[in-house]
N, C-alpha and C. Protein backbone atom coordinates (compact mmCIF):
# COMPACT_ATOMS: atom_id res chain seq x y z
N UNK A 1 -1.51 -84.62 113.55
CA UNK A 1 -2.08 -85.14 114.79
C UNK A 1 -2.48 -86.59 114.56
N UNK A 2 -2.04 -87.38 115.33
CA UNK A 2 -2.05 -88.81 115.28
C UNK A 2 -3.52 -89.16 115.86
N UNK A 3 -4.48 -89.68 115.43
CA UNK A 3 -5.72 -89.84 115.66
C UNK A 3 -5.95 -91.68 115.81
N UNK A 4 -4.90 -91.86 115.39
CA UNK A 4 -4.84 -93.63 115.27
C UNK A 4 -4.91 -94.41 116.58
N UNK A 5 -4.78 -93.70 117.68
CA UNK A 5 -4.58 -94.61 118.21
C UNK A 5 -4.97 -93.58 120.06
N UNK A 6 -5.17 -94.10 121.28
CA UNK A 6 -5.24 -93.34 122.16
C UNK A 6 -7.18 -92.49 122.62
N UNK A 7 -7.11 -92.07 123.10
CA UNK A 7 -8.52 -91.07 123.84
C UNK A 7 -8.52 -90.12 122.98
N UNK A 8 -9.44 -90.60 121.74
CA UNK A 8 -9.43 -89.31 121.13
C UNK A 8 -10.52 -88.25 121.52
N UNK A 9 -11.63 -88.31 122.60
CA UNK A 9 -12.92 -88.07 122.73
C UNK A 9 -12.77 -86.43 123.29
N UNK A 10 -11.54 -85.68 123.97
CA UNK A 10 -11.06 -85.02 124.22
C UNK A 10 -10.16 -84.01 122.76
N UNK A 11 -9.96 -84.39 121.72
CA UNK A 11 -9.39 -83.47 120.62
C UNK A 11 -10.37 -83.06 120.22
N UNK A 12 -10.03 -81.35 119.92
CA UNK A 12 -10.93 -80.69 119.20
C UNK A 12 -9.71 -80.47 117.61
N UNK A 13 -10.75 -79.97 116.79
CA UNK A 13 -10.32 -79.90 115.68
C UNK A 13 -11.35 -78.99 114.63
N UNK A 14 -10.92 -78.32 114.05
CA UNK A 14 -11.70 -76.90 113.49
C UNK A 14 -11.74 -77.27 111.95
N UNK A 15 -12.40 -76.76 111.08
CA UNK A 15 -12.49 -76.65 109.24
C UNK A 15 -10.77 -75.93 109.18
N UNK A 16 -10.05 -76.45 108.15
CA UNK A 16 -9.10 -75.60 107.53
C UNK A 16 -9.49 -75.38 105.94
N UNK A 17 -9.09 -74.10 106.01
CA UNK A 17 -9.32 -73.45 104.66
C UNK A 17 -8.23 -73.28 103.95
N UNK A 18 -7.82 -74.19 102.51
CA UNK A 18 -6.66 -74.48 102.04
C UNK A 18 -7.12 -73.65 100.57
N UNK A 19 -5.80 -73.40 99.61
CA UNK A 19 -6.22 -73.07 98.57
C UNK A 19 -5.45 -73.91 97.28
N UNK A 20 -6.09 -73.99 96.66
CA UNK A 20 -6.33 -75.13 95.35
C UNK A 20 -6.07 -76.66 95.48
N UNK A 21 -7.30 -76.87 96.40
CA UNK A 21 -7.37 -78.46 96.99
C UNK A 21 -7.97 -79.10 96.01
N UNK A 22 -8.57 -78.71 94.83
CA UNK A 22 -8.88 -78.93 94.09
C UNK A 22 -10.36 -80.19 94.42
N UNK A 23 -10.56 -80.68 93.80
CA UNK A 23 -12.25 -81.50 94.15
C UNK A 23 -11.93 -82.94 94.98
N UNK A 24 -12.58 -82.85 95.78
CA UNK A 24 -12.34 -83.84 97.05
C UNK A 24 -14.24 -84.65 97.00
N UNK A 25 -14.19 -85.71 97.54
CA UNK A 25 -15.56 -86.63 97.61
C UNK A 25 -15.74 -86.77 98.93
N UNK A 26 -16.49 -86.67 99.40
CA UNK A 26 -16.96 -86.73 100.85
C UNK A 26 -18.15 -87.65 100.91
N UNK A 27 -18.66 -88.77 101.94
CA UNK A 27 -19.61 -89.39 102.22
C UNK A 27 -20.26 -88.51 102.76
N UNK A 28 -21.39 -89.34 103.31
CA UNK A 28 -22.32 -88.34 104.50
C UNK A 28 -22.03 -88.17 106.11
N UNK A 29 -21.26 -89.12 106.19
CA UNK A 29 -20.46 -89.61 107.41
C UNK A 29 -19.00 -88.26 107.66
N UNK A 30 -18.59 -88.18 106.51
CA UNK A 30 -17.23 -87.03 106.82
C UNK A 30 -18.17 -85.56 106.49
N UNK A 31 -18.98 -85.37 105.69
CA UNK A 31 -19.73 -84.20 105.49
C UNK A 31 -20.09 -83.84 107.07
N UNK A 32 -21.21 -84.90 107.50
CA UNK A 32 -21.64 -84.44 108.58
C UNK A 32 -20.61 -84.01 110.01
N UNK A 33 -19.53 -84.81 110.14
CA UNK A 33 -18.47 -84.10 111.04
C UNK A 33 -17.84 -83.08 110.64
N UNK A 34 -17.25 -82.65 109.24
CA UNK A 34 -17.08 -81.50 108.85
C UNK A 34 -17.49 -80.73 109.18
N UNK A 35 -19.47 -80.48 109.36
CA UNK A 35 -20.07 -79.45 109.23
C UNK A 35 -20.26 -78.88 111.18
N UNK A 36 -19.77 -79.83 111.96
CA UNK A 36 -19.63 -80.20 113.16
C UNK A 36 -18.33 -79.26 113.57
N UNK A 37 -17.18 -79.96 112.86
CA UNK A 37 -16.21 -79.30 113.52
C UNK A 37 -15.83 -78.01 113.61
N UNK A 38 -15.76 -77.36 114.55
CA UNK A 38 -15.62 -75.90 114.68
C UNK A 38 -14.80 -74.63 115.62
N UNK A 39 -13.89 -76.22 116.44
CA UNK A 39 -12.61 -75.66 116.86
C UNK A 39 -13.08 -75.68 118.58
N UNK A 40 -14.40 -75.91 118.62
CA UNK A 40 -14.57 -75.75 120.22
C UNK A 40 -15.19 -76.97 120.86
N UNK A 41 -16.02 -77.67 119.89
CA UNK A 41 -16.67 -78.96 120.27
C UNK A 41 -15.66 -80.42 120.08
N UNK A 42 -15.43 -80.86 121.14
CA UNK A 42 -14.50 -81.99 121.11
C UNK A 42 -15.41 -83.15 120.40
N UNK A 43 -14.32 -83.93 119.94
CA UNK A 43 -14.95 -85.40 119.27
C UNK A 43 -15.97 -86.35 119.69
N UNK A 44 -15.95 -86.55 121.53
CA UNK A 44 -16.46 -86.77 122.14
C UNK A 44 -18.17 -86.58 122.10
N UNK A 45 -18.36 -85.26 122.04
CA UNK A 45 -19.58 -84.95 121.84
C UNK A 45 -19.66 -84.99 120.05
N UNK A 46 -19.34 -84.28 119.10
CA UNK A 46 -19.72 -84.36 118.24
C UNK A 46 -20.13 -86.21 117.49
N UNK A 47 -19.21 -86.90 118.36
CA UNK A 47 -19.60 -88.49 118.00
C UNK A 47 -21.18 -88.34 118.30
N UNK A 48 -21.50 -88.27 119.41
CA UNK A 48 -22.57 -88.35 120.61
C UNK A 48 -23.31 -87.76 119.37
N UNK A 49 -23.67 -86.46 119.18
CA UNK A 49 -24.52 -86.21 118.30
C UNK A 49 -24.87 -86.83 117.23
N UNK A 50 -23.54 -86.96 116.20
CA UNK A 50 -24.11 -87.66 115.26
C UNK A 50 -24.18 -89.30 115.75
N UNK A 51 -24.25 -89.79 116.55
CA UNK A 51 -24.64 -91.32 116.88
C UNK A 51 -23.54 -92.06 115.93
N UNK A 52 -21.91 -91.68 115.94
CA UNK A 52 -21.11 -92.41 115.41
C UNK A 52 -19.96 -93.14 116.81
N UNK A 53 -20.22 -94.24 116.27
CA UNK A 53 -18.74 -94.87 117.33
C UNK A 53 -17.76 -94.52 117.50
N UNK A 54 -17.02 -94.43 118.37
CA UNK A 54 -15.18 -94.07 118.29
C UNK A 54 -14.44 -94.83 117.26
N UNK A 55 -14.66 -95.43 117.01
CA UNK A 55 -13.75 -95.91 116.42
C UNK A 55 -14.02 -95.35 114.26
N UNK A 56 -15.59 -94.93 114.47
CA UNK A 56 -16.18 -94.95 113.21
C UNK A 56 -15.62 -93.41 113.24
N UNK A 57 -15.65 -91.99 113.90
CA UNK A 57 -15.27 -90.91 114.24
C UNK A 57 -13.93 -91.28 113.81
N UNK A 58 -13.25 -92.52 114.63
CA UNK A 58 -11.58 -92.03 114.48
C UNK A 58 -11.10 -92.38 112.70
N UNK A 59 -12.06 -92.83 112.29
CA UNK A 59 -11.76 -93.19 110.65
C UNK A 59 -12.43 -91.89 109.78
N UNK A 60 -13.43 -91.19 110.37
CA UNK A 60 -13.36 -90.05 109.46
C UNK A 60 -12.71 -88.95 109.76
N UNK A 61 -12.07 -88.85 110.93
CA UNK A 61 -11.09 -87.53 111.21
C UNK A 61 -10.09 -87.81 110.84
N UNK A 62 -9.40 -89.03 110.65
CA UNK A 62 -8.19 -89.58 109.94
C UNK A 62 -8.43 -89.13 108.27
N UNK A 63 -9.48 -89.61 107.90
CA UNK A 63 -9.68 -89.21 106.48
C UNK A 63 -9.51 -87.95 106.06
N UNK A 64 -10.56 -87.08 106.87
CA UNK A 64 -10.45 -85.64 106.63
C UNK A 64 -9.63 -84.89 106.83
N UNK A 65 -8.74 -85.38 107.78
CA UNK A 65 -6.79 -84.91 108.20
C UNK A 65 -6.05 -85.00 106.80
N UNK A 66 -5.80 -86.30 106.14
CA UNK A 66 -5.50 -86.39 105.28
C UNK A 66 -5.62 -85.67 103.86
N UNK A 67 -7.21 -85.35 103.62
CA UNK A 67 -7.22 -84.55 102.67
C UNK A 67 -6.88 -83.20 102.97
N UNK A 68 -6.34 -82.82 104.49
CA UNK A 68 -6.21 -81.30 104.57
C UNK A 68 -7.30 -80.39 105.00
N UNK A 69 -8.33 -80.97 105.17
CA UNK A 69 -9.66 -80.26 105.65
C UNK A 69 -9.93 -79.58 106.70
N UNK A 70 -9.38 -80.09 108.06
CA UNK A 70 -9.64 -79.96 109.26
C UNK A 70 -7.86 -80.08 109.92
N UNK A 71 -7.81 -79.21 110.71
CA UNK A 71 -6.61 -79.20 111.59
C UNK A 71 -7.00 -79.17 113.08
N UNK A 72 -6.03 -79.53 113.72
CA UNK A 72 -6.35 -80.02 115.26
C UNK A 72 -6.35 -78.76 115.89
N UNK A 73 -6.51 -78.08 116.90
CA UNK A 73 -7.03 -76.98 117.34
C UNK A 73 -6.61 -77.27 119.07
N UNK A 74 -5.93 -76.26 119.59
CA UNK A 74 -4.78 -76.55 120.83
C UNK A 74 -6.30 -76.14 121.70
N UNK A 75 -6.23 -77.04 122.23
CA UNK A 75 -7.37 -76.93 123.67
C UNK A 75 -6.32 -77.45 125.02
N UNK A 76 -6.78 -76.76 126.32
CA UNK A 76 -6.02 -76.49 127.50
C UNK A 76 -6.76 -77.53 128.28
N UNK A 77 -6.17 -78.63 128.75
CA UNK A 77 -6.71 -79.90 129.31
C UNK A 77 -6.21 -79.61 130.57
N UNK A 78 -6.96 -79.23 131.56
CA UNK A 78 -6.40 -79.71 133.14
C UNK A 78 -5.62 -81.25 133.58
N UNK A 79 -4.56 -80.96 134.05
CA UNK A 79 -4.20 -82.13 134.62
C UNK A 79 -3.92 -82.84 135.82
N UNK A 80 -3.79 -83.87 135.93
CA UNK A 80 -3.64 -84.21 137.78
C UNK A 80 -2.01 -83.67 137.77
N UNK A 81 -2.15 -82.95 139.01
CA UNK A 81 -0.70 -82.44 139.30
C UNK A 81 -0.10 -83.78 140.31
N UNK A 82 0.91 -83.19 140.32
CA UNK A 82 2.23 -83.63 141.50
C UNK A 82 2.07 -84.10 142.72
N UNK A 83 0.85 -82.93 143.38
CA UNK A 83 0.53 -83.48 144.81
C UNK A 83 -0.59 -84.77 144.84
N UNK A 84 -1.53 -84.86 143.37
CA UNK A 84 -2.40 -86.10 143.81
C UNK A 84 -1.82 -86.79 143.05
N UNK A 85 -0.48 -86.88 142.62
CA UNK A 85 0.10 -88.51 142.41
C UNK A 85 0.82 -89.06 143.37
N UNK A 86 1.70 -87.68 144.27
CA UNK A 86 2.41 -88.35 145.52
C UNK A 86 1.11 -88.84 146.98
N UNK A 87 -0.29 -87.91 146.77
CA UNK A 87 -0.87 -88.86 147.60
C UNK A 87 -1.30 -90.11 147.00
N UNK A 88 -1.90 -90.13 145.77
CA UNK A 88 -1.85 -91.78 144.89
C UNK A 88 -1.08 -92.50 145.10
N UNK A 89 0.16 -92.40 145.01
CA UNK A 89 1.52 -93.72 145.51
C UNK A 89 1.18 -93.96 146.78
N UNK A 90 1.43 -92.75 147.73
CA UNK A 90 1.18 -93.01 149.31
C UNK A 90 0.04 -94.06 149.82
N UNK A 91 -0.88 -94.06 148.93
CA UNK A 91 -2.12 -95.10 149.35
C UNK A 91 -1.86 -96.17 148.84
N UNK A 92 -1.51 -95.94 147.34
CA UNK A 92 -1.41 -97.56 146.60
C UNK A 92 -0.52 -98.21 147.58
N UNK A 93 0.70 -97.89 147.77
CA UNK A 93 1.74 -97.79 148.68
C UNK A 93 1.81 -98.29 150.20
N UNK A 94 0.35 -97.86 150.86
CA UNK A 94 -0.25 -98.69 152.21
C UNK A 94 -0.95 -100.41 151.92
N UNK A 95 -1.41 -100.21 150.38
CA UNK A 95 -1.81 -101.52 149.97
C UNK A 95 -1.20 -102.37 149.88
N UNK A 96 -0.38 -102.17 149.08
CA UNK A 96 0.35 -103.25 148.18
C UNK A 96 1.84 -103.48 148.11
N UNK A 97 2.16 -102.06 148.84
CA UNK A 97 3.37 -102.32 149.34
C UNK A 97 4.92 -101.29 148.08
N UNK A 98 5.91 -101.22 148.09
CA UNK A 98 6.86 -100.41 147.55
C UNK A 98 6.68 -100.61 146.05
N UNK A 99 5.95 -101.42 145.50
CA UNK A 99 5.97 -101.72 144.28
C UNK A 99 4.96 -100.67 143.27
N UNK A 100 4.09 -99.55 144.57
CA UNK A 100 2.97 -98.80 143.96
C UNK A 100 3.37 -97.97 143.12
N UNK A 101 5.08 -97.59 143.02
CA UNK A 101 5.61 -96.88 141.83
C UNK A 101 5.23 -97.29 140.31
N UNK A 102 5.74 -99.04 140.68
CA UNK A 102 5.82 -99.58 139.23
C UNK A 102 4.32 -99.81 138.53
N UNK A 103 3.67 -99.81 139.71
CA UNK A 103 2.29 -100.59 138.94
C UNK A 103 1.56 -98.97 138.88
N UNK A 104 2.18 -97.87 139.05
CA UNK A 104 1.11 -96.62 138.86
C UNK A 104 1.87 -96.06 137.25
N UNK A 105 2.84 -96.49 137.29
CA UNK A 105 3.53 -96.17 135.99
C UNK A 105 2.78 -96.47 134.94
N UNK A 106 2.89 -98.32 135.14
CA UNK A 106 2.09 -98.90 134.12
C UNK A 106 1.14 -98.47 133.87
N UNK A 107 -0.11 -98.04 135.01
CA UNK A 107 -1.55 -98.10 134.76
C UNK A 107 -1.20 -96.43 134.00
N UNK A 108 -0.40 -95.63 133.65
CA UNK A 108 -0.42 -94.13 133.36
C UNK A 108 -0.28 -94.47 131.55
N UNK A 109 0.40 -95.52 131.35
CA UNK A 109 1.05 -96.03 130.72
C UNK A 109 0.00 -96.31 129.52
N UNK A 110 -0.81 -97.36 130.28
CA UNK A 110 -1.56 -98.21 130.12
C UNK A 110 -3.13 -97.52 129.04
N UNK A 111 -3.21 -95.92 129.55
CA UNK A 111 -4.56 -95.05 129.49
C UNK A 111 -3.36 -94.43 128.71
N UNK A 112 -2.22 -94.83 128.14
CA UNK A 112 -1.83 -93.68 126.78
C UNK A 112 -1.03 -92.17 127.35
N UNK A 113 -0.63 -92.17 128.62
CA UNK A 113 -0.21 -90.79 128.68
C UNK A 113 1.15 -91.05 129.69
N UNK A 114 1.61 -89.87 129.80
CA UNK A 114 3.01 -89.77 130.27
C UNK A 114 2.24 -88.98 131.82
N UNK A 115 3.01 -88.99 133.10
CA UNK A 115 2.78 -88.17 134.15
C UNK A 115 2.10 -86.99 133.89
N UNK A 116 3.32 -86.32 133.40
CA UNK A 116 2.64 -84.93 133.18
C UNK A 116 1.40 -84.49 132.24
N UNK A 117 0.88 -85.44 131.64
CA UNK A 117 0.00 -85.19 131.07
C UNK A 117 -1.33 -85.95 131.01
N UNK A 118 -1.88 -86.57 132.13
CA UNK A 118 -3.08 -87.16 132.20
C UNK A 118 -4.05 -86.33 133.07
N UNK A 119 -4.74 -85.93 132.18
CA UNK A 119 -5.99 -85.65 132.06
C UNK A 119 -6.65 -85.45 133.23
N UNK A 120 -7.27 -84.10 134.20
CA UNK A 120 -8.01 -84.67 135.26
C UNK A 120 -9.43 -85.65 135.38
N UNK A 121 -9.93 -85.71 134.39
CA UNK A 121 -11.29 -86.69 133.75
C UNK A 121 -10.51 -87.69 133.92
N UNK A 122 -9.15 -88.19 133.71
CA UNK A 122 -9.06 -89.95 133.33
C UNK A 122 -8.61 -90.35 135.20
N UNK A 123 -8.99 -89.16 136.60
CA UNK A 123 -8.39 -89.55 137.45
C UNK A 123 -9.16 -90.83 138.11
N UNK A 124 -10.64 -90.83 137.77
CA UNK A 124 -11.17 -92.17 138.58
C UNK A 124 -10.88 -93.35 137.98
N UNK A 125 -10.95 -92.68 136.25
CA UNK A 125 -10.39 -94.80 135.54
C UNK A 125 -8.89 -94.43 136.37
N UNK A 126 -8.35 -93.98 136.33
CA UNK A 126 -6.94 -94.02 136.83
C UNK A 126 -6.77 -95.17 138.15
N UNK A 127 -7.66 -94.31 139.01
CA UNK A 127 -7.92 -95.23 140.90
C UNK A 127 -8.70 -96.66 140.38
N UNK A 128 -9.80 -96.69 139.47
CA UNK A 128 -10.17 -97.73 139.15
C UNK A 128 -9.21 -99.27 139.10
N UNK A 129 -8.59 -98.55 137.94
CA UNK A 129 -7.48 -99.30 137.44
C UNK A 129 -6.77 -100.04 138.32
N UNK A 130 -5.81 -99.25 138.90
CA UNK A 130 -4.96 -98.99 140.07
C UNK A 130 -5.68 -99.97 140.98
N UNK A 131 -6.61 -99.62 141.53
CA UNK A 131 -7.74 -100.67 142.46
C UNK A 131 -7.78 -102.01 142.26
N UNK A 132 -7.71 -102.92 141.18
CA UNK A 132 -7.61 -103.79 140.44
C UNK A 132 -5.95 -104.88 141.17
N UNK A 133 -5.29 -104.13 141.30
CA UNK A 133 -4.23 -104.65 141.93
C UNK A 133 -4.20 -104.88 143.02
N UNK A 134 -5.23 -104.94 143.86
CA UNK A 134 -5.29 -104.67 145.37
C UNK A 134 -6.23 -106.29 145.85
N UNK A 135 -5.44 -107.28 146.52
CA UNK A 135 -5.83 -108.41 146.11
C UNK A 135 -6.79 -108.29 147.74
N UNK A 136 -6.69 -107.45 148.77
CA UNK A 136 -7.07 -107.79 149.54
C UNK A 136 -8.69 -106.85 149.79
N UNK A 137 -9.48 -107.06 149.95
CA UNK A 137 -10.93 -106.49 149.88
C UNK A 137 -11.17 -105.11 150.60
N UNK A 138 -10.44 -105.75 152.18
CA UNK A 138 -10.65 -104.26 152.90
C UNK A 138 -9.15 -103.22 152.46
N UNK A 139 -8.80 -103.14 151.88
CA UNK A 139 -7.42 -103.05 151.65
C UNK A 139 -7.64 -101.76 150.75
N UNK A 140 -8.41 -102.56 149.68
CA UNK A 140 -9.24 -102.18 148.07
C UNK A 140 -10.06 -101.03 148.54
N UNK A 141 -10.87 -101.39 149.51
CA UNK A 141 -12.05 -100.87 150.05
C UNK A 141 -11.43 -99.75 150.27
N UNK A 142 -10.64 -99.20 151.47
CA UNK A 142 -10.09 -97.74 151.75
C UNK A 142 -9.33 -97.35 151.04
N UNK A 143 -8.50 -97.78 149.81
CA UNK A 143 -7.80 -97.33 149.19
C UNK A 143 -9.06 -96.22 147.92
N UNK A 144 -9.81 -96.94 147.81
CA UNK A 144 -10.93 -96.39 146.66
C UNK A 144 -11.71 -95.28 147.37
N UNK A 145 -12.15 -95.57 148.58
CA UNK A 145 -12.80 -94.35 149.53
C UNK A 145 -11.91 -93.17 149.47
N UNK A 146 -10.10 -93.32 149.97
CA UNK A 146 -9.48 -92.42 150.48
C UNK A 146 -8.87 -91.82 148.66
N UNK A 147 -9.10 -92.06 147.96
CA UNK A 147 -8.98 -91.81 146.39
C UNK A 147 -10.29 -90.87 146.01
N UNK A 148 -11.54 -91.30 146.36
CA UNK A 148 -12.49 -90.24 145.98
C UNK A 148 -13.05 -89.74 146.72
N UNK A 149 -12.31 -89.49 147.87
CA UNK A 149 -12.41 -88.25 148.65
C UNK A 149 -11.63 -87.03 148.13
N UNK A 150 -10.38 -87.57 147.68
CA UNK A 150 -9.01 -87.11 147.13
C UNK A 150 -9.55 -86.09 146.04
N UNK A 151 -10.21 -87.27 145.28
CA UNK A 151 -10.84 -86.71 143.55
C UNK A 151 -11.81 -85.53 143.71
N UNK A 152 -12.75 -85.81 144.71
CA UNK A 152 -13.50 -84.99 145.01
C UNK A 152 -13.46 -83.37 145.78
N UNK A 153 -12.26 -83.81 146.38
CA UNK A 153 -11.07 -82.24 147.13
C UNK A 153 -10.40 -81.77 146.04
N UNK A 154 -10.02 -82.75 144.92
CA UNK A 154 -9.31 -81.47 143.79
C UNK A 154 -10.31 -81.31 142.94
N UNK A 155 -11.91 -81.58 142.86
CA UNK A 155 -12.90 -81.32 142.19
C UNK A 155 -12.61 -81.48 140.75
N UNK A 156 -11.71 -82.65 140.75
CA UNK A 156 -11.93 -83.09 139.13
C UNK A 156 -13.12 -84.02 139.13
């Protein structure tokens, strides 16, 4: 599991129990997420607890991957389906005009994921984003209203 790079705040990852790993050194920094990870608590929070940065988290789960310690653990992520990307284009689409394909690609692009697989949590940075392109104010304005009304009807 590639931890290098992307939203890691969403992977869970459990203790693996290997045999003749022979003697390994641990700081207090990989001890304490070790003793954390447990297959159900995502990175996200376990950062939060121990008061480590993302980026300080993504260097000890990389470490502890490496020695074999911990394996990634399949968790079931809801995603934005089909129907709130074809109403997403449809609005970007009243904004900005035929080009809301290319620039919704990018912004999918942009947050690390392919269509089929973004996240219902990443749907407001998603409209955020997306929003950003919208040079005209009132334009911006109903496009962001008629988006989290949207967000708020599929109760992500």
């Amino acid at each position: 599991m590639d931890v290098s790079s992307g939203d890691i705040t969403s992977m869970v990852f459990k203790r693996s129990v290997r045999q003749n790993i022979g003697e390994v050194s641990l700081d207090s920094q990989m001890l304490g997420v070790l003793m954390e990870l447990d297959g159900q608590k995502n990175l996200g929070i376990i950062a939060q607890k121990l008061n480590l940065s993302l980026p300080a988290i993504r260097d000890v789960v990389s470490r502890l991957s490496k020695l074999g310690l911990i394996e990634s653990q399949a968790v079931s992520v809801p995603t934005i389906d089909k129907e709130f990307f074809d109403f997403l284009t449809a609005q970007l689409s009243l904004a900005i005009g035929p080009i809301a394909e290319v620039i919704i690609e990018d912004a999918v692009a942009d947050l690390g994921y392919d269509f089929s697989e973004v996240p219902c949590h990443q749907a407001a940075e998603l409209v955020d984003l997306l929003s950003r392109e919208i040079q005209r104010e009132d334009k911006k304005n109903a496009f962001k209203m008629n988006m989290v009304n949207k967000i708020r009807e599929k109760g992500f």
